[in-house]
PDB file of N, CA and C in Angstrom:
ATOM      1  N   UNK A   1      15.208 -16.415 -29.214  1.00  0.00           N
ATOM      2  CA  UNK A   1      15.732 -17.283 -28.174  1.00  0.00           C
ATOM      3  C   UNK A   1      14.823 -17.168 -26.947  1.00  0.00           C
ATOM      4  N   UNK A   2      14.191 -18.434 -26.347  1.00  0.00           N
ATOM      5  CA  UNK A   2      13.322 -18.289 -25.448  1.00  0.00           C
ATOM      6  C   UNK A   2      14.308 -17.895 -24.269  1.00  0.00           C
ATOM      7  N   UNK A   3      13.608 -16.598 -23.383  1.00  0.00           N
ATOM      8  CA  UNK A   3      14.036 -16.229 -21.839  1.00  0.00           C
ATOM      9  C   UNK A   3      14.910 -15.193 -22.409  1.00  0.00           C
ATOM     10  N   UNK A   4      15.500 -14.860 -23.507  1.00  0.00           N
ATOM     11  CA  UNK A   4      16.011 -13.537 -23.929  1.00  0.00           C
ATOM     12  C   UNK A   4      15.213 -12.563 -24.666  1.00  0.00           C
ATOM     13  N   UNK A   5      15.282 -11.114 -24.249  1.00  0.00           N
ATOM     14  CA  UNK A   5      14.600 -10.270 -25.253  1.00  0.00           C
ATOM     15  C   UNK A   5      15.582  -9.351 -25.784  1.00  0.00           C
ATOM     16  N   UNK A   6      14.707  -9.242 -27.497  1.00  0.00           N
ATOM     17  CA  UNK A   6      15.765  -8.377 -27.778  1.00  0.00           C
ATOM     18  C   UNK A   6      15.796  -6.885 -27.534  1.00  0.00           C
ATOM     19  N   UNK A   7      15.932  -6.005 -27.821  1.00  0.00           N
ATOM     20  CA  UNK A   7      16.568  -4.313 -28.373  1.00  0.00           C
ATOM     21  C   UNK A   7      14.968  -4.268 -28.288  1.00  0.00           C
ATOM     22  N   UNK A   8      14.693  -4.169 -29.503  1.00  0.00           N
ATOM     23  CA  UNK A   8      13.279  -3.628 -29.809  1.00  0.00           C
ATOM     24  C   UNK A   8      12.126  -4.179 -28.714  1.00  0.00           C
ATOM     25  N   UNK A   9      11.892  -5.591 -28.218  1.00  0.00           N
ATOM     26  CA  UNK A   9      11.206  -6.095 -26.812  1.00  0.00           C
ATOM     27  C   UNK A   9      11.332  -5.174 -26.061  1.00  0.00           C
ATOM     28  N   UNK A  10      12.623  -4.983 -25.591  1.00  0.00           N
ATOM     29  CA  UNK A  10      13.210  -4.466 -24.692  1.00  0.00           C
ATOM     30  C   UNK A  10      12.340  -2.752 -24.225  1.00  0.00           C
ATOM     31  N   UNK A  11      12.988  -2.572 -25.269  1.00  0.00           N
ATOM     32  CA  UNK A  11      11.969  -0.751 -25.477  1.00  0.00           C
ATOM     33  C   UNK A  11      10.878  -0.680 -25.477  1.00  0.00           C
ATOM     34  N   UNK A  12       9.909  -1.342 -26.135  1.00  0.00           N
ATOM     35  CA  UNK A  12       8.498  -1.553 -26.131  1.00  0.00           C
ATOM     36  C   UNK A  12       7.808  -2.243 -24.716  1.00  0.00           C
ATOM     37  N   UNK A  13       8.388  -2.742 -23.806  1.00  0.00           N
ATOM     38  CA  UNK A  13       8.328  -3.316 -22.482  1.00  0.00           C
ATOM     39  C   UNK A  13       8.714  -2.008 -21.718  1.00  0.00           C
ATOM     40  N   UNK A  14       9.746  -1.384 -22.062  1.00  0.00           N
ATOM     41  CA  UNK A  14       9.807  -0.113 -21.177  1.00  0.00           C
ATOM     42  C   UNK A  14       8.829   1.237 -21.204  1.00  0.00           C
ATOM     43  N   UNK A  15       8.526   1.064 -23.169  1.00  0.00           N
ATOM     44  CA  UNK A  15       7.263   2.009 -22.845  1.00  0.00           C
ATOM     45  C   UNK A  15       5.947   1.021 -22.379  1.00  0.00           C
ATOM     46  N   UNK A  16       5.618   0.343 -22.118  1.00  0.00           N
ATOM     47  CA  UNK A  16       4.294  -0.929 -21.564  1.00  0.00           C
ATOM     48  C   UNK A  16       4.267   0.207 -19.530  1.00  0.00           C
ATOM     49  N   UNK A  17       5.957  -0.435 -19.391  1.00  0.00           N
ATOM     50  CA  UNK A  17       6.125  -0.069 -17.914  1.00  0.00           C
ATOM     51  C   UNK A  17       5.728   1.819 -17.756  1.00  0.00           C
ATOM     52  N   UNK A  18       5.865   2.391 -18.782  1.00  0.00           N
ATOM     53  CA  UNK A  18       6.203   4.053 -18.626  1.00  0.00           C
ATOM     54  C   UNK A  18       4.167   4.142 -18.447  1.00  0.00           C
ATOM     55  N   UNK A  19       3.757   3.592 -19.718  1.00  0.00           N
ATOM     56  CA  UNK A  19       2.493   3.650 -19.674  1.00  0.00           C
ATOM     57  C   UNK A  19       1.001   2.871 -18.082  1.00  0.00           C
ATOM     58  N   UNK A  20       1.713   2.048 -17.845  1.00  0.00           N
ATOM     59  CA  UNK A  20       1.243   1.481 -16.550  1.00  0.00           C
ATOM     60  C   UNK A  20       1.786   2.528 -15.192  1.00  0.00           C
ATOM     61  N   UNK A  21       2.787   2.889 -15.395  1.00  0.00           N
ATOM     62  CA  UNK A  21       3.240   3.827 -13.869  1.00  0.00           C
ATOM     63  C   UNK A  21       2.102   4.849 -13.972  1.00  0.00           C
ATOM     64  N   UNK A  22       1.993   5.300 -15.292  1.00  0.00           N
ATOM     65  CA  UNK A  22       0.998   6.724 -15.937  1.00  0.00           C
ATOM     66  C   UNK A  22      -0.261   6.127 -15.352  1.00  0.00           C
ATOM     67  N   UNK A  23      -0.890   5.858 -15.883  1.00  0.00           N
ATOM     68  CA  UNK A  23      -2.129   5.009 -15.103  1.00  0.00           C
ATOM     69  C   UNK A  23      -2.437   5.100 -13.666  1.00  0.00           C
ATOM     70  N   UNK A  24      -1.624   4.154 -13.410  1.00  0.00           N
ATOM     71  CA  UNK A  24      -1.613   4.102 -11.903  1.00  0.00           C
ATOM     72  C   UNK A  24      -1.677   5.263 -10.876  1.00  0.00           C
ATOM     73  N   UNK A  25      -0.261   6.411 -11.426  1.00  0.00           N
ATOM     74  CA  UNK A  25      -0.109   7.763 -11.077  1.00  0.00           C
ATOM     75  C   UNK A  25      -2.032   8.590 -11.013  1.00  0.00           C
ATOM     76  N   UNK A  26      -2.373   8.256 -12.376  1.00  0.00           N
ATOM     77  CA  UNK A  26      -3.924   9.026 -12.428  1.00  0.00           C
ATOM     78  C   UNK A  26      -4.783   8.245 -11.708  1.00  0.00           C
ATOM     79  N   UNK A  27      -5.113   6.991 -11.537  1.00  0.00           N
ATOM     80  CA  UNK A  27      -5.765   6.659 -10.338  1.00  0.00           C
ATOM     81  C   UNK A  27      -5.228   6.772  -8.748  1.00  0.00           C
ATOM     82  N   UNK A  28      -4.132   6.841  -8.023  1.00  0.00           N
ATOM     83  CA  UNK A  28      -4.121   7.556  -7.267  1.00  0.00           C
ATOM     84  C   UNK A  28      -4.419   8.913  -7.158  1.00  0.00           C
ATOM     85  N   UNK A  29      -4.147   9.787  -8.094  1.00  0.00           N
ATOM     86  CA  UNK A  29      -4.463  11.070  -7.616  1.00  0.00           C
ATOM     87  C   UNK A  29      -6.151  11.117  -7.563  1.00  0.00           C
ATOM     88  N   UNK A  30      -6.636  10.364  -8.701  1.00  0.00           N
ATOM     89  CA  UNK A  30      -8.441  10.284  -8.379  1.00  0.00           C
ATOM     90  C   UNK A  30      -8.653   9.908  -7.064  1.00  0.00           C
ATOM     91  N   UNK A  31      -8.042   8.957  -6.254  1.00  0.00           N
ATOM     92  CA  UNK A  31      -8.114   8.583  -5.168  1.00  0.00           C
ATOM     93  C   UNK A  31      -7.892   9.483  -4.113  1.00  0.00           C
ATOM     94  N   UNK A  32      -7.120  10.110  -4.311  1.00  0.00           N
ATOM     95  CA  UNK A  32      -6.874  11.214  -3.230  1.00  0.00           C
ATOM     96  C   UNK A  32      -7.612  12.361  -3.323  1.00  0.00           C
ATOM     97  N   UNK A  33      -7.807  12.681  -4.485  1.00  0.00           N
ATOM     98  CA  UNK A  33      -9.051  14.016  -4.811  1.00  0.00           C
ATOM     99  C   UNK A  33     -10.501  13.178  -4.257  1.00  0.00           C
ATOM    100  N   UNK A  34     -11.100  11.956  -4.245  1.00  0.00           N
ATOM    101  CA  UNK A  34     -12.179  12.098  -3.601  1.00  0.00           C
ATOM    102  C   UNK A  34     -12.037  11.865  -1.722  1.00  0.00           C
ATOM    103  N   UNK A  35     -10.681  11.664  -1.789  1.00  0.00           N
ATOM    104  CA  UNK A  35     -10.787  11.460  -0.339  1.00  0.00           C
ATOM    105  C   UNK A  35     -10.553  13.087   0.617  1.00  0.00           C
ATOM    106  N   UNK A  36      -9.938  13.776  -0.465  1.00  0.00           N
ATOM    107  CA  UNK A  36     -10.081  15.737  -0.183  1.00  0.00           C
ATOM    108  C   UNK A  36     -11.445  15.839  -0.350  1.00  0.00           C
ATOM    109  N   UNK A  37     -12.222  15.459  -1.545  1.00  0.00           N
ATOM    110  CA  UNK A  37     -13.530  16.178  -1.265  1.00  0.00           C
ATOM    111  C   UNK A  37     -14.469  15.025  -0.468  1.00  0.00           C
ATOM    112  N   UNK A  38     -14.420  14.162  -0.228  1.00  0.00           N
ATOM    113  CA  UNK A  38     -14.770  13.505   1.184  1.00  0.00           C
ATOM    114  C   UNK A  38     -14.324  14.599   2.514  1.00  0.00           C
ATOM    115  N   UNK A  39     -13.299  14.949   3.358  1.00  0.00           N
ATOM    116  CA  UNK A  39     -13.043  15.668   4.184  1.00  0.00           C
ATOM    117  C   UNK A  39     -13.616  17.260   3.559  1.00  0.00           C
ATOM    118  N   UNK A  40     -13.560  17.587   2.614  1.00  0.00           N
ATOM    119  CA  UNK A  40     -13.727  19.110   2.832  1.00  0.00           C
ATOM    120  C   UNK A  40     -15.551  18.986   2.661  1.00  0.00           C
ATOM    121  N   UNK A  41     -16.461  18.015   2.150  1.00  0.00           N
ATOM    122  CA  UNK A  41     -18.184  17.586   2.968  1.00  0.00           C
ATOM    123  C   UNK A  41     -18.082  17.448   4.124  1.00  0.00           C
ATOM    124  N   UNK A  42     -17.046  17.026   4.749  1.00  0.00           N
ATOM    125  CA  UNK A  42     -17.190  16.985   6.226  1.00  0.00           C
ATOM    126  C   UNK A  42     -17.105  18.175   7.413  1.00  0.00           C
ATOM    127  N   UNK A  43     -16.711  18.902   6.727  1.00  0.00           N
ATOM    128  CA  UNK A  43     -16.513  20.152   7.216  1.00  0.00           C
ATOM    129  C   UNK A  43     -17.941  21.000   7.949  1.00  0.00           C
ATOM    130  N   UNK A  44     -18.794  20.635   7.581  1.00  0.00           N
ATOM    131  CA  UNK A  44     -20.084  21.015   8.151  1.00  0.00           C
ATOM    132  C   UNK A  44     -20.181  21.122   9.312  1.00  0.00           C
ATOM    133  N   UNK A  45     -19.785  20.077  10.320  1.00  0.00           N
ATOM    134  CA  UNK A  45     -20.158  20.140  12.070  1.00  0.00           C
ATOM    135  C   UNK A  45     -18.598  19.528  12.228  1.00  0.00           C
ATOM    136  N   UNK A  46     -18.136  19.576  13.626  1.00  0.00           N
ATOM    137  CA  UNK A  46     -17.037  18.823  14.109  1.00  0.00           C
ATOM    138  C   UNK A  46     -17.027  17.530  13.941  1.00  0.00           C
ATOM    139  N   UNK A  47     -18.189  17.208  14.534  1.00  0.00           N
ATOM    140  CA  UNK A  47     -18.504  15.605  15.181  1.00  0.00           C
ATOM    141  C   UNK A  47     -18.285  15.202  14.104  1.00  0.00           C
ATOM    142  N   UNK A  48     -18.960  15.135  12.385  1.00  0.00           N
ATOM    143  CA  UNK A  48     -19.124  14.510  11.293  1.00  0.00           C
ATOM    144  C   UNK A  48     -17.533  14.238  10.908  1.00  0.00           C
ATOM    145  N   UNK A  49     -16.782  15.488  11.163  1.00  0.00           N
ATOM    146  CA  UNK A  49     -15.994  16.025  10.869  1.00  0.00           C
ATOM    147  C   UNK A  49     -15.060  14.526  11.308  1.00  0.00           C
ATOM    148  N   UNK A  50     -14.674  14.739  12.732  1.00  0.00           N
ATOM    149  CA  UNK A  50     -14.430  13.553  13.506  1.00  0.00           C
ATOM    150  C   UNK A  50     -14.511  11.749  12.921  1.00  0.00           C
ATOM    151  N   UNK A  51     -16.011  12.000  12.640  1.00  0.00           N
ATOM    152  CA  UNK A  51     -16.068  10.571  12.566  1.00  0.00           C
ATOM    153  C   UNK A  51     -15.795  10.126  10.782  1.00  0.00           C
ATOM    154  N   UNK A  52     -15.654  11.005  10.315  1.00  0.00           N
ATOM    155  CA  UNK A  52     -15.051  10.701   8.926  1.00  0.00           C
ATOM    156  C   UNK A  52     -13.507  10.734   8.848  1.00  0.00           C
ATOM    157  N   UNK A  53     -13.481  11.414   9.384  1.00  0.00           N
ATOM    158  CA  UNK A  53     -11.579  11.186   9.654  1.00  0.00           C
ATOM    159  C   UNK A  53     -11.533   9.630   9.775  1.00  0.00           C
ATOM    160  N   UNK A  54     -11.800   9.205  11.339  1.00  0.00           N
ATOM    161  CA  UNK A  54     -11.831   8.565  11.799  1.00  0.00           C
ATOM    162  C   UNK A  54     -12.254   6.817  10.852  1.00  0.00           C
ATOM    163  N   UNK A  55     -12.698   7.139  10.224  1.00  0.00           N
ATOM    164  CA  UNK A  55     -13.566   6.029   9.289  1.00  0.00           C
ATOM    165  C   UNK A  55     -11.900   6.007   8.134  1.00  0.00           C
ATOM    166  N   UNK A  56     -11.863   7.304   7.674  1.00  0.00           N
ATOM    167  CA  UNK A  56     -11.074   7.377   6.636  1.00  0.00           C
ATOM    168  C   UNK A  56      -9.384   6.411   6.792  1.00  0.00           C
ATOM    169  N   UNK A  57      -8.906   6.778   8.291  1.00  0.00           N
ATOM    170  CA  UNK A  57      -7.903   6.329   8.492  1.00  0.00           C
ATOM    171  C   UNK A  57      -8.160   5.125   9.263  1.00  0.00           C
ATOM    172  N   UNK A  58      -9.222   4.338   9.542  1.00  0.00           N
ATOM    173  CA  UNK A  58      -9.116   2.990   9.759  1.00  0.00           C
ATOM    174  C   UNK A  58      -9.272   2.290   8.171  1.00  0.00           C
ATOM    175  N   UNK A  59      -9.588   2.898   7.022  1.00  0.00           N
ATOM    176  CA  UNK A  59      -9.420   2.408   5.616  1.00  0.00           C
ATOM    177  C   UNK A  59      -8.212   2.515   5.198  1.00  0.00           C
ATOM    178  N   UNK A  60      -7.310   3.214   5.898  1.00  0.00           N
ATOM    179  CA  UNK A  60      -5.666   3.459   5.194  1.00  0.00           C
ATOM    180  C   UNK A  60      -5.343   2.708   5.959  1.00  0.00           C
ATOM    181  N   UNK A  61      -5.174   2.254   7.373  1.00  0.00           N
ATOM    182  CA  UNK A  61      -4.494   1.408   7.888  1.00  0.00           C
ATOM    183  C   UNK A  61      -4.672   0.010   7.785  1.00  0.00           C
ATOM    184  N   UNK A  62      -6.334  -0.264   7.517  1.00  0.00           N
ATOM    185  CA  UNK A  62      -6.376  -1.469   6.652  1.00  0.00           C
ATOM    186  C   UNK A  62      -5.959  -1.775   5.654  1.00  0.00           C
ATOM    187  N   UNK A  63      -5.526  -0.934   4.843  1.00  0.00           N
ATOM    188  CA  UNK A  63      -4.930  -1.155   3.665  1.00  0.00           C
ATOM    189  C   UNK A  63      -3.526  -0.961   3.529  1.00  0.00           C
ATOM    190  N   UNK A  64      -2.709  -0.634   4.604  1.00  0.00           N
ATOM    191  CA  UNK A  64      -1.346  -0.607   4.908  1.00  0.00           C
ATOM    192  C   UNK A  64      -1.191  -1.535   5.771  1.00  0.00           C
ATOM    193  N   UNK A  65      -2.237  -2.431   6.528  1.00  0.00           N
ATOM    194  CA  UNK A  65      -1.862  -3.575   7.135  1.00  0.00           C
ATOM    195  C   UNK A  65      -1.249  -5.161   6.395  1.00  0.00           C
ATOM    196  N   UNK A  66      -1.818  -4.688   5.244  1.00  0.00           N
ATOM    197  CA  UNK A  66      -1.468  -6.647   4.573  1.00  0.00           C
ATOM    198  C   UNK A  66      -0.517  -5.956   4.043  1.00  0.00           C
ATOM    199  N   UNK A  67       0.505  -5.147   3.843  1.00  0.00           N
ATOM    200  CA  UNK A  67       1.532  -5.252   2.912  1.00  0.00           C
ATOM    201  C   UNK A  67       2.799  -4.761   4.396  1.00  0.00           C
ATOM    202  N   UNK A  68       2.448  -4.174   5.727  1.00  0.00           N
ATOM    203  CA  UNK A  68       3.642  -4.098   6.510  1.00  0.00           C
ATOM    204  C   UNK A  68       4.052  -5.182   6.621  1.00  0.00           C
ATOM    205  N   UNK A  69       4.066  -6.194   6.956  1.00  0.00           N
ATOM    206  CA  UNK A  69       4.904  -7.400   6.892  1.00  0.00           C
ATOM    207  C   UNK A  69       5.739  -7.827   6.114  1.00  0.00           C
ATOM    208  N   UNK A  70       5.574  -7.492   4.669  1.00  0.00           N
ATOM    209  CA  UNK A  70       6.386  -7.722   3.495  1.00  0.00           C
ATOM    210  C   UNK A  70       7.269  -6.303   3.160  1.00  0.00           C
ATOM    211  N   UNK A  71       6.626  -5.141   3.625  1.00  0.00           N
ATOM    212  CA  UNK A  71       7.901  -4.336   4.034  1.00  0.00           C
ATOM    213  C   UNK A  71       8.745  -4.447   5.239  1.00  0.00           C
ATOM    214  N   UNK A  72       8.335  -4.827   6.232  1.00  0.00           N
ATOM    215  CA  UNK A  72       9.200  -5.138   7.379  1.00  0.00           C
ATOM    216  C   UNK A  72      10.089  -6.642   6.779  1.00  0.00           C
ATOM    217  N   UNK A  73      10.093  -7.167   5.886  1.00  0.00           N
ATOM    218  CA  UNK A  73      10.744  -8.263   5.007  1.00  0.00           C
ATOM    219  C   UNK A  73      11.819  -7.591   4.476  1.00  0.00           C
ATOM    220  N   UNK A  74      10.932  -6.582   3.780  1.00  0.00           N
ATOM    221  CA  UNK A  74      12.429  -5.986   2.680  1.00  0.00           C
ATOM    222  C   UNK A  74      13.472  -5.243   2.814  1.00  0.00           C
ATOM    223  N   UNK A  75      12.775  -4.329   4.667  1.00  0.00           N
ATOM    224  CA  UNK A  75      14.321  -3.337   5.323  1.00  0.00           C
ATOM    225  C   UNK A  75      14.316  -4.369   5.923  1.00  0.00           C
ATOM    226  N   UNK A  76      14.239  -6.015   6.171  1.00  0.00           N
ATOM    227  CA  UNK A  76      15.233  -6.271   7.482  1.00  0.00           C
ATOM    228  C   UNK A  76      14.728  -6.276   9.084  1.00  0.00           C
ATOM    229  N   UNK A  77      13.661  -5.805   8.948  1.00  0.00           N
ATOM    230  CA  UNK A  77      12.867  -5.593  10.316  1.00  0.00           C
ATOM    231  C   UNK A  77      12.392  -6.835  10.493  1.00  0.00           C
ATOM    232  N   UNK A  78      12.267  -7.657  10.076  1.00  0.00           N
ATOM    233  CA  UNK A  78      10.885  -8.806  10.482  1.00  0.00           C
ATOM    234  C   UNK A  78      12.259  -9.787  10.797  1.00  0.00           C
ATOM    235  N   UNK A  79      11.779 -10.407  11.960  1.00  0.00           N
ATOM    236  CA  UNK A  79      10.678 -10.450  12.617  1.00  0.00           C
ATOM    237  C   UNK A  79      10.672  -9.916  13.733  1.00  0.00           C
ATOM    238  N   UNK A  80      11.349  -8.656  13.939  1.00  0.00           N
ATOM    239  CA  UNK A  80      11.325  -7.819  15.382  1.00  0.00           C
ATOM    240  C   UNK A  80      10.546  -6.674  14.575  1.00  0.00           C
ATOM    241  N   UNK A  81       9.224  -6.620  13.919  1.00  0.00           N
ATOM    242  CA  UNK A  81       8.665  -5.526  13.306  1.00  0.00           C
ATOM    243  C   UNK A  81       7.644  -5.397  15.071  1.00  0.00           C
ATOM    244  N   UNK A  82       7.731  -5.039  15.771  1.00  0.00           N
ATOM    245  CA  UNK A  82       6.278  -4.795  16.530  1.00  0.00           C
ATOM    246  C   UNK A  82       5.280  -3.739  16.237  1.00  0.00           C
ATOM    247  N   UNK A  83       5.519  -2.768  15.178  1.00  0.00           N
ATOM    248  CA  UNK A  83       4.430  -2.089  14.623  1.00  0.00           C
ATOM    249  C   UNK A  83       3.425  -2.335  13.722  1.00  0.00           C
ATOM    250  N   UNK A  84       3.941  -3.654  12.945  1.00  0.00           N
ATOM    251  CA  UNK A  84       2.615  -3.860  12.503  1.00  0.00           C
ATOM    252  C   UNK A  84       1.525  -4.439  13.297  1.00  0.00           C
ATOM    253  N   UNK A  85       0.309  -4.113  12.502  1.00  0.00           N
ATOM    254  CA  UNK A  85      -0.661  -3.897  13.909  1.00  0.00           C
ATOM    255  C   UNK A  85      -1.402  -6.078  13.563  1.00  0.00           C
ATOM    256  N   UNK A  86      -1.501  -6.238  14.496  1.00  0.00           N
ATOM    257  CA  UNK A  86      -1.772  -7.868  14.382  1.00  0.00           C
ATOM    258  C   UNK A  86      -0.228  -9.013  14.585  1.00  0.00           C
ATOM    259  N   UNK A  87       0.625  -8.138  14.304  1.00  0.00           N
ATOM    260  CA  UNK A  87       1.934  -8.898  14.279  1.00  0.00           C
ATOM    261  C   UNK A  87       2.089 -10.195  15.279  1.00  0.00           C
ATOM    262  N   UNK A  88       2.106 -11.576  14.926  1.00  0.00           N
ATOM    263  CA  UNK A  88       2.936 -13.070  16.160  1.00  0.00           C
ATOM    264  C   UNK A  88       3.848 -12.931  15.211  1.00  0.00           C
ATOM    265  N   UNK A  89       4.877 -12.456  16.127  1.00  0.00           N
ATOM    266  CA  UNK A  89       6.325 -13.027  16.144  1.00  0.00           C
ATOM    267  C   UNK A  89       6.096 -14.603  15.897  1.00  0.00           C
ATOM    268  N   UNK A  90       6.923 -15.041  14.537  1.00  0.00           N
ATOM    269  CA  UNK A  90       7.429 -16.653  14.071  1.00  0.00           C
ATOM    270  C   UNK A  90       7.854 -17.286  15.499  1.00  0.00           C
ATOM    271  N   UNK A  91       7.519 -18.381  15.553  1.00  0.00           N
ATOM    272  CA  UNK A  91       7.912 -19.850  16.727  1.00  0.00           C
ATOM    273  C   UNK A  91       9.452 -19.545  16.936  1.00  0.00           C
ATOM    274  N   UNK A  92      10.268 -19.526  17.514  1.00  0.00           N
ATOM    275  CA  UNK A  92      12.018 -19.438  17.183  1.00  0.00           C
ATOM    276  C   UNK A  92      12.294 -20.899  17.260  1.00  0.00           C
ATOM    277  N   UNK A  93      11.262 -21.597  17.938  1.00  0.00           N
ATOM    278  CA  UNK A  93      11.818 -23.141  18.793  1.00  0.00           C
ATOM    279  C   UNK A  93      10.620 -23.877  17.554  1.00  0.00           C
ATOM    280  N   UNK A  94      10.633 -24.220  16.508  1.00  0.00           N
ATOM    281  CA  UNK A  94       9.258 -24.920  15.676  1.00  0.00           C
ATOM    282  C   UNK A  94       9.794 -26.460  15.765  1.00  0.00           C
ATOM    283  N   UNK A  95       8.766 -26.973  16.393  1.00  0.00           N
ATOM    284  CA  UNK A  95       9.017 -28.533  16.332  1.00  0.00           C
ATOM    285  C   UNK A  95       9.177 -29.081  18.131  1.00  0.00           C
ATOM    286  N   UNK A  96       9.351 -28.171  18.651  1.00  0.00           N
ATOM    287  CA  UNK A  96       9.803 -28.312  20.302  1.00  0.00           C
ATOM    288  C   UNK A  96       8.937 -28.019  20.887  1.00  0.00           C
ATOM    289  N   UNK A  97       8.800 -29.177  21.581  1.00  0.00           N
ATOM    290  CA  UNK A  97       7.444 -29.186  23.090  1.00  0.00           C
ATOM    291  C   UNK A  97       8.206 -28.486  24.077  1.00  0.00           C
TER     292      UNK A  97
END
């Protein structure tokens, strides 16, 4: 029956989902192990030290910038989110001179 799955779909879609979380799980942690051994090379002088931080967390906040909006969607915050960074508040008046 099209748009129904059965029993057996069903299970085999849940191991699909078990196997994709797995995945995902091991490329984040690769992700985070080179971004530890990124900071612990930096460790050499302060300054380097500094400006790799610094580099590192304007790459996390770019990359937590296109999706705050659609979390400030899903608790309820938007459109009084003022932390995301770039945020215009929606028109309240659209169509009115």
């Amino acid at each position: 029956t099209p748009g129904v799955m059965t029993w057996p779909e069903l299970l085999e879609h849940m191991d699909n989902l078990v196997e994709w979380g797995q995945g995902k799980l091991k490329s984040w942690r690769k992700e985070a192990s080179a971004i530890q051994t990124d900071v612990v090379k930096a460790e050499d002088s302060e300054q380097s030290c500094t400006s790799q931080d610094l580099a590192m967390r304007v790459k996390l906040q770019n990359k937590l910038a296109g999706v705050c909006e659609e979390m400030c969607k899903e608790v309820g915050a938007y459109p009084k989110c003022a932390q995301c960074p770039q945020f215009v508040e929606p028109d309240s008046t659209p169509g009115v001179m």
